[in-house]
C-alpha atoms as a PDB file:
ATOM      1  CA  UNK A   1     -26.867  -2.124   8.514  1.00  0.00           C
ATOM      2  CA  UNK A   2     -24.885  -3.256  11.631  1.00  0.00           C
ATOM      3  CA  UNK A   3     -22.097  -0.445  12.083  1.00  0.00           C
ATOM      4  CA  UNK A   4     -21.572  -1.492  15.378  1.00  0.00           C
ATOM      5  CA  UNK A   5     -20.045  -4.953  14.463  1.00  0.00           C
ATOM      6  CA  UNK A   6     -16.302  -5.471  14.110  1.00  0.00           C
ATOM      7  CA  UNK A   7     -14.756  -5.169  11.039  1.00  0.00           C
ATOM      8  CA  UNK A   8     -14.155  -8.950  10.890  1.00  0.00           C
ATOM      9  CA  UNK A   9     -17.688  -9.792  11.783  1.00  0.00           C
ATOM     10  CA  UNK A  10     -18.628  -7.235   8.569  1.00  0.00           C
ATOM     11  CA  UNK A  11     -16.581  -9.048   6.674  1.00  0.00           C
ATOM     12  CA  UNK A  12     -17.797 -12.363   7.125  1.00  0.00           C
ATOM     13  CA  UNK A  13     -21.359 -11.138   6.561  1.00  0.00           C
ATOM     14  CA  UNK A  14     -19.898  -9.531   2.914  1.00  0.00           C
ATOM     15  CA  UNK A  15     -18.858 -12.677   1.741  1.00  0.00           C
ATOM     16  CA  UNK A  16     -22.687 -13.661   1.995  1.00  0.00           C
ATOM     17  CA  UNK A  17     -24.074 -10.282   1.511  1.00  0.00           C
ATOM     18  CA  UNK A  18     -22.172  -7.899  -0.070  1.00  0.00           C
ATOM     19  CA  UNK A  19     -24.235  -4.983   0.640  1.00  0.00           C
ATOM     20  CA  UNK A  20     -22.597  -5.246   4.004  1.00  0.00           C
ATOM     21  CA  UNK A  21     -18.843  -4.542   2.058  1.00  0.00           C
ATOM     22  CA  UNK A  22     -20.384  -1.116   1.835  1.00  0.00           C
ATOM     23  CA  UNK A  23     -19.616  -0.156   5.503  1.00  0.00           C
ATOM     24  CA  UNK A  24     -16.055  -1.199   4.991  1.00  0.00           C
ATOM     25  CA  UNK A  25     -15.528   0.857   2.288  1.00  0.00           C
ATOM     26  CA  UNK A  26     -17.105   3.728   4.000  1.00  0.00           C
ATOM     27  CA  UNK A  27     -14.810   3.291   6.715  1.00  0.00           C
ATOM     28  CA  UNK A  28     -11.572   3.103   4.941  1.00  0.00           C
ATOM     29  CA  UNK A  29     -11.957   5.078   1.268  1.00  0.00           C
ATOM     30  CA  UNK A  30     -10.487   8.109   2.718  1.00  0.00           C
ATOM     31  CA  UNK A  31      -7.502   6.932   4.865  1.00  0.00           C
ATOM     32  CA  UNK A  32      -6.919   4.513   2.353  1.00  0.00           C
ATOM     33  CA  UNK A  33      -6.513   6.985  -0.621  1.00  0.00           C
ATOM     34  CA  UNK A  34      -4.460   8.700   2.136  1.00  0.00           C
ATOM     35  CA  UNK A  35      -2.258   6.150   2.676  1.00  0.00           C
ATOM     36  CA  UNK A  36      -1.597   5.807  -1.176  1.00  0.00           C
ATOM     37  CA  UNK A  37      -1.347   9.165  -1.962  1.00  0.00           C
ATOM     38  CA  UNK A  38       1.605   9.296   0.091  1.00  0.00           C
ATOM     39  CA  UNK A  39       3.162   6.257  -2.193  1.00  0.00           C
ATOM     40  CA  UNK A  40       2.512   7.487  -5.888  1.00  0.00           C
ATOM     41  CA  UNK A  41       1.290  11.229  -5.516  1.00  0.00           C
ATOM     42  CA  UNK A  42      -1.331  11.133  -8.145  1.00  0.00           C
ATOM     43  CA  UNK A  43      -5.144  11.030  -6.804  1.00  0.00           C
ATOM     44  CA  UNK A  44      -5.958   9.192  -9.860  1.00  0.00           C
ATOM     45  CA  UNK A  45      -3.460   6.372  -9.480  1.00  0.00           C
ATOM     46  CA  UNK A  46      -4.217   6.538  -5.345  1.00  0.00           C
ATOM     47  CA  UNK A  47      -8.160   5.851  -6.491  1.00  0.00           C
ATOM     48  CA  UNK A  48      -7.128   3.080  -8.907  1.00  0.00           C
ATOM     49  CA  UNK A  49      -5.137   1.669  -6.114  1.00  0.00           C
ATOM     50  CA  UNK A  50      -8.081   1.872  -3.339  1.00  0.00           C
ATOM     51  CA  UNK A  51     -10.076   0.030  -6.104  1.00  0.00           C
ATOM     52  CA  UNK A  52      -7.957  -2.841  -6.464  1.00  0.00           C
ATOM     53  CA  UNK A  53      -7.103  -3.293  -2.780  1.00  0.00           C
ATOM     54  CA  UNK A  54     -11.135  -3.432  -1.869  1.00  0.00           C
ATOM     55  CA  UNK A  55     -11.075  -6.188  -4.573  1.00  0.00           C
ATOM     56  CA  UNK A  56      -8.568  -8.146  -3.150  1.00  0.00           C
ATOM     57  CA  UNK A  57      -9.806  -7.823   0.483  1.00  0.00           C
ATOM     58  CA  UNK A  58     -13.266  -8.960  -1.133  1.00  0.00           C
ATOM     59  CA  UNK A  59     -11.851 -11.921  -3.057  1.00  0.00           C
ATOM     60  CA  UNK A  60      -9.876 -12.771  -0.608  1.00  0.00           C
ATOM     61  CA  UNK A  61     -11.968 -11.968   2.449  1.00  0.00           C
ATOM     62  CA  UNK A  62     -12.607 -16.033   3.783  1.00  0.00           C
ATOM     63  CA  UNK A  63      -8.742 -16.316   4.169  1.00  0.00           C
ATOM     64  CA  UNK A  64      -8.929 -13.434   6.831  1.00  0.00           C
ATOM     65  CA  UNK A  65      -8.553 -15.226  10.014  1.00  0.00           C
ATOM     66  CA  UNK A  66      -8.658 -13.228  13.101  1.00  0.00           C
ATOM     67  CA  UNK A  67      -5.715 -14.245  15.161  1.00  0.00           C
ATOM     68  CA  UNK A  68      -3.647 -12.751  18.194  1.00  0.00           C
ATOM     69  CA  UNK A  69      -2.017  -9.636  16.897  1.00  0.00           C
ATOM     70  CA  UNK A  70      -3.861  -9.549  13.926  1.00  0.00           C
ATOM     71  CA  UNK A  71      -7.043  -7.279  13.301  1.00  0.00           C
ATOM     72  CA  UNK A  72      -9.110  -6.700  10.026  1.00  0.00           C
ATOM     73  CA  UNK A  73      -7.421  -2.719   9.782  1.00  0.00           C
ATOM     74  CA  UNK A  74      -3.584  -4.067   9.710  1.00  0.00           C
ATOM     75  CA  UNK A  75      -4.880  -6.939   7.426  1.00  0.00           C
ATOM     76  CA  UNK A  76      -6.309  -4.655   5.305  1.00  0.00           C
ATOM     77  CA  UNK A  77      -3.792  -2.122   5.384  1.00  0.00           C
ATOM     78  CA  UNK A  78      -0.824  -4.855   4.340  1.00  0.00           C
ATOM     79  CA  UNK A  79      -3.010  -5.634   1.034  1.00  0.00           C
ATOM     80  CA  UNK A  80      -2.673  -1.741   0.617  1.00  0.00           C
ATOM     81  CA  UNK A  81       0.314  -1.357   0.897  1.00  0.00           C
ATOM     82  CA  UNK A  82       1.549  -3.756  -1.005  1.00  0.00           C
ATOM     83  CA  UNK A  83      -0.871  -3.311  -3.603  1.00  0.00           C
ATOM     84  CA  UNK A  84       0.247   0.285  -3.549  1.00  0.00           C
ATOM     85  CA  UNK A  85       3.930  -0.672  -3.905  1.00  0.00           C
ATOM     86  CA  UNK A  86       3.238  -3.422  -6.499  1.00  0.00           C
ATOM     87  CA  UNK A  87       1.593  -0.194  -8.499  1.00  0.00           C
ATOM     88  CA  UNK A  88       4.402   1.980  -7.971  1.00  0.00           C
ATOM     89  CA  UNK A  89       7.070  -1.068  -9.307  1.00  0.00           C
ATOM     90  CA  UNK A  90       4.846  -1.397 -12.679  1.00  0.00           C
ATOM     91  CA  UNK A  91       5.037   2.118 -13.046  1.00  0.00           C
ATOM     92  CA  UNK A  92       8.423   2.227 -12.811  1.00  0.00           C
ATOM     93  CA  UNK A  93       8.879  -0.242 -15.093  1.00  0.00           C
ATOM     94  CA  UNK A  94       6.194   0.661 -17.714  1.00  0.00           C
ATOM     95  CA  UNK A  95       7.143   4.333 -17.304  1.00  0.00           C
ATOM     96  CA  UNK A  96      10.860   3.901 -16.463  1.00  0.00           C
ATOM     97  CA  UNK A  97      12.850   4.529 -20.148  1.00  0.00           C
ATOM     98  CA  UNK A  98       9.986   6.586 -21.798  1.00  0.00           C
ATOM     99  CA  UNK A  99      10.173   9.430 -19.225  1.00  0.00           C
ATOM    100  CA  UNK A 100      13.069  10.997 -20.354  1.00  0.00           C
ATOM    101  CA  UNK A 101      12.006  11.275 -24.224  1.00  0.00           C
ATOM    102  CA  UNK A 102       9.874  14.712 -25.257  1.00  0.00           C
ATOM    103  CA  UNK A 103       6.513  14.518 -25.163  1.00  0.00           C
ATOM    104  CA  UNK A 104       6.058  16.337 -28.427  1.00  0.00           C
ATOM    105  CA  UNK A 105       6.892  12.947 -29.887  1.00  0.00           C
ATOM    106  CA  UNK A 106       4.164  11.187 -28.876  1.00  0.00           C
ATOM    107  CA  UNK A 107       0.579  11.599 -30.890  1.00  0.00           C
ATOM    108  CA  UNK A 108      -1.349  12.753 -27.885  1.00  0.00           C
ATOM    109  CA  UNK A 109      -1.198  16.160 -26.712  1.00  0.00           C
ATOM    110  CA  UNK A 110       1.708  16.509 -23.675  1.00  0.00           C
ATOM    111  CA  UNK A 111      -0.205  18.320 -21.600  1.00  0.00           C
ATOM    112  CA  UNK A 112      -1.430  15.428 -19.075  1.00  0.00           C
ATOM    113  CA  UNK A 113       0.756  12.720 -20.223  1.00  0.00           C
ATOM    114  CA  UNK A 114       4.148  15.144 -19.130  1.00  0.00           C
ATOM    115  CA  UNK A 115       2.436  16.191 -15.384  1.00  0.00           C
ATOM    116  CA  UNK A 116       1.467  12.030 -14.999  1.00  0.00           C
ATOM    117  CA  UNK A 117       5.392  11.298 -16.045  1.00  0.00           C
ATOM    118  CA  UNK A 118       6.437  13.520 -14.188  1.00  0.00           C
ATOM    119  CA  UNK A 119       4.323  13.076 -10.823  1.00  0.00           C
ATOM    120  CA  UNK A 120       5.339   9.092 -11.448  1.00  0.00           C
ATOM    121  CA  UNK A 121       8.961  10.190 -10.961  1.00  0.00           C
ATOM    122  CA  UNK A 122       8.477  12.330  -8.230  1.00  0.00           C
ATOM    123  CA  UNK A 123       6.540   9.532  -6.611  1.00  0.00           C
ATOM    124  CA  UNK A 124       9.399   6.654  -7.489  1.00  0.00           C
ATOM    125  CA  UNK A 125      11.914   9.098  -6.321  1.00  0.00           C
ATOM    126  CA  UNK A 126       9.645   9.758  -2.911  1.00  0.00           C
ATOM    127  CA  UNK A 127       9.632   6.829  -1.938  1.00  0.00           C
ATOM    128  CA  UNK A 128      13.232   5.785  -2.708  1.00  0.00           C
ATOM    129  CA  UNK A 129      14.628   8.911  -0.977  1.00  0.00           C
ATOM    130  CA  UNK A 130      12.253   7.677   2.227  1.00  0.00           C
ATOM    131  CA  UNK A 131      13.052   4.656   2.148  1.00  0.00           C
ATOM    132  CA  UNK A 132      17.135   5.379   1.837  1.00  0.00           C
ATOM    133  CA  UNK A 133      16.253   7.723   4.854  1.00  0.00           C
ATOM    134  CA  UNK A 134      15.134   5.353   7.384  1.00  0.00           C
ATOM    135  CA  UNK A 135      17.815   3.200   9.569  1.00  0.00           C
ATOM    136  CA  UNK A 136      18.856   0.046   7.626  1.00  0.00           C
ATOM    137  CA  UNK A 137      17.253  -2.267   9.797  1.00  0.00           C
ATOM    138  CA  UNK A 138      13.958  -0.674   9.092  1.00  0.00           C
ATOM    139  CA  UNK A 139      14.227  -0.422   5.682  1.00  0.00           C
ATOM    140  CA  UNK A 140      14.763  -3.851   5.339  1.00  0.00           C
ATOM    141  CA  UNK A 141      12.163  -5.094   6.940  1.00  0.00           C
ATOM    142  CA  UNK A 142       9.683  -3.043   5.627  1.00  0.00           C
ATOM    143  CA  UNK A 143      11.092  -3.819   1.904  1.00  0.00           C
ATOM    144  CA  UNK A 144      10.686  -7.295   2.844  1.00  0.00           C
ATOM    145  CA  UNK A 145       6.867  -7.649   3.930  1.00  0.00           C
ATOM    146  CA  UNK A 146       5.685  -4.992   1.425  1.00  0.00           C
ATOM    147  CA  UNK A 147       7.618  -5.192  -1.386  1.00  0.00           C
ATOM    148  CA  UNK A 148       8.581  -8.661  -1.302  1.00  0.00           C
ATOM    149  CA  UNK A 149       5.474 -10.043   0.563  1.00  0.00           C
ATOM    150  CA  UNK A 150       7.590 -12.507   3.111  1.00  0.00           C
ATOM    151  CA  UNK A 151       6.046 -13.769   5.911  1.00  0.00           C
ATOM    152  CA  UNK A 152       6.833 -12.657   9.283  1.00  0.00           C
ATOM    153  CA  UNK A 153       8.480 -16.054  10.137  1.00  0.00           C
ATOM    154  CA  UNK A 154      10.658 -15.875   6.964  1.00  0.00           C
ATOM    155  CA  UNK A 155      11.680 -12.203   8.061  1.00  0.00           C
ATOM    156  CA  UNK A 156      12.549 -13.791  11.714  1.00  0.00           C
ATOM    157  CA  UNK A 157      14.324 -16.130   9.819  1.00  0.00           C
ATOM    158  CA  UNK A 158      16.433 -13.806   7.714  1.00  0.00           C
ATOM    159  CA  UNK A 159      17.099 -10.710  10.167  1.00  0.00           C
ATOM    160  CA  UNK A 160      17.626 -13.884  12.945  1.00  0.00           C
ATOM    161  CA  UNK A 161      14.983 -11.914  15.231  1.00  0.00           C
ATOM    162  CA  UNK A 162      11.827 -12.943  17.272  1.00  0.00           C
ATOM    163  CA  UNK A 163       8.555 -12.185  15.984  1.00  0.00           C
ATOM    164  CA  UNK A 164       7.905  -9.857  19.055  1.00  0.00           C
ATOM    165  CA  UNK A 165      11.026  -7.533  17.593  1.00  0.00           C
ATOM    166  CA  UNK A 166      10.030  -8.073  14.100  1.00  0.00           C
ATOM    167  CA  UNK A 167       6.154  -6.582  15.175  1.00  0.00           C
ATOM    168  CA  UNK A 168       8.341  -3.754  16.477  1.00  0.00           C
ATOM    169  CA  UNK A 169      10.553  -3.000  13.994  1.00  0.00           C
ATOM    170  CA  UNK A 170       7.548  -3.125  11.509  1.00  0.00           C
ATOM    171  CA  UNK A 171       5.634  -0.717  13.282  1.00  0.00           C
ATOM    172  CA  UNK A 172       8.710   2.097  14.224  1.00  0.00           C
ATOM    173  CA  UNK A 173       9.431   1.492  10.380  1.00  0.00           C
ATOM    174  CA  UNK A 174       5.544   2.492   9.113  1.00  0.00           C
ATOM    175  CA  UNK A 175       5.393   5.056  11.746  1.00  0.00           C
ATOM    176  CA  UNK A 176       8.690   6.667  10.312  1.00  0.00           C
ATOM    177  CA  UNK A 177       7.727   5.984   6.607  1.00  0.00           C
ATOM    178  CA  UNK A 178       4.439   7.757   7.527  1.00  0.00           C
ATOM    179  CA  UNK A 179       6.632  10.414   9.095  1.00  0.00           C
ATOM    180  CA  UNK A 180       9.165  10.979   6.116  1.00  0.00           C
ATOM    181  CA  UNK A 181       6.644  10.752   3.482  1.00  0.00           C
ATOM    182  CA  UNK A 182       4.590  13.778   5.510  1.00  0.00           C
ATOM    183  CA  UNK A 183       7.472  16.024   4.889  1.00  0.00           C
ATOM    184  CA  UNK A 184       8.179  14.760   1.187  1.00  0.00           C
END
């Protein structure tokens, strides 16, 4: 295989050959389950997560164009990331009301069921303390192309900004998510 090509070249060659979307994943299994472990705390769910985001940068590999700015890694790592906070949500949601009743009311045995409630709480409360942490500026913008998937000329739009100043703030906001989540 050719592990000297760019990412987007490997890519490319994927989408006819997808023994080539084997050096991806070699390349970015282990930051990415990194990355998400720092979002929901459970290896399990930070797997399941990695899964689905190599999916969706397979399936939706031919809309990856390589443009000024933009490189394969920070494409890659905005499917992540928001696949990783689109996880989180439907955890909250699915998980949300039943985490409070007793586990000794369910059929199955509490043992993993409490630790998985309970490590989706920590996780939901995580990221919510992190994210009520960081500057309000930051926040917002991050919450905006994450968790609400806007476009960077929307955000401009919105926060009345450039797109130079939105790159910025989008970067000094991952950089101190990454930061605040490494001493969560």
């Amino acid at each position: 295989m050719d592990n000297h090509l760019k990412d987007e070249h490997i890519l490319r060659q994927a989408l006819d050959d997808p023994s080539y979307f084997s050096i991806l994943v070699d390349k970015y299994q282990i930051p990415f389950i990194r990355k998400a472990l720092g979002i929901v705390r459970s290896k399990e769910e930070a797997e399941d997560i990695v899964q689905e985001t190599f999916v969706k940068i397979y399936n939706y590999g031919h809309r990856f164009k390589k443009e000024e700015g933009i490189e394969f890694k920070s494409w890659a790592y905005k499917i992540l990331m928001n696949t990783a906070f689109t996880h989180y949500q439907k955890l909250k949601k699915t998980t949300g009301n039943v985490e409070f009743l007793d586990p000794l009311l369910y059929e199955e045995k509490p043992d993993e069921n409490t630790s998985d409630l309970a490590s989706i709480h920590d996780a939901r409360a995580a990221v919510a303390e992190v994210i009520a942490r960081m500057p309000e500026h930051l926040a917002r913008v991050l919450k905006l192309y994450y968790l609400e998937d806007k476009s960077y000329r929307d955000i401009c739009k919105a926060e009345k900004i450039s797109i130079p100043t939105l790159k910025m703030r989008l970067f000094r906001a991952k950089r101190l998510f990454e930061k605040l989540t490494a001493g969560v």
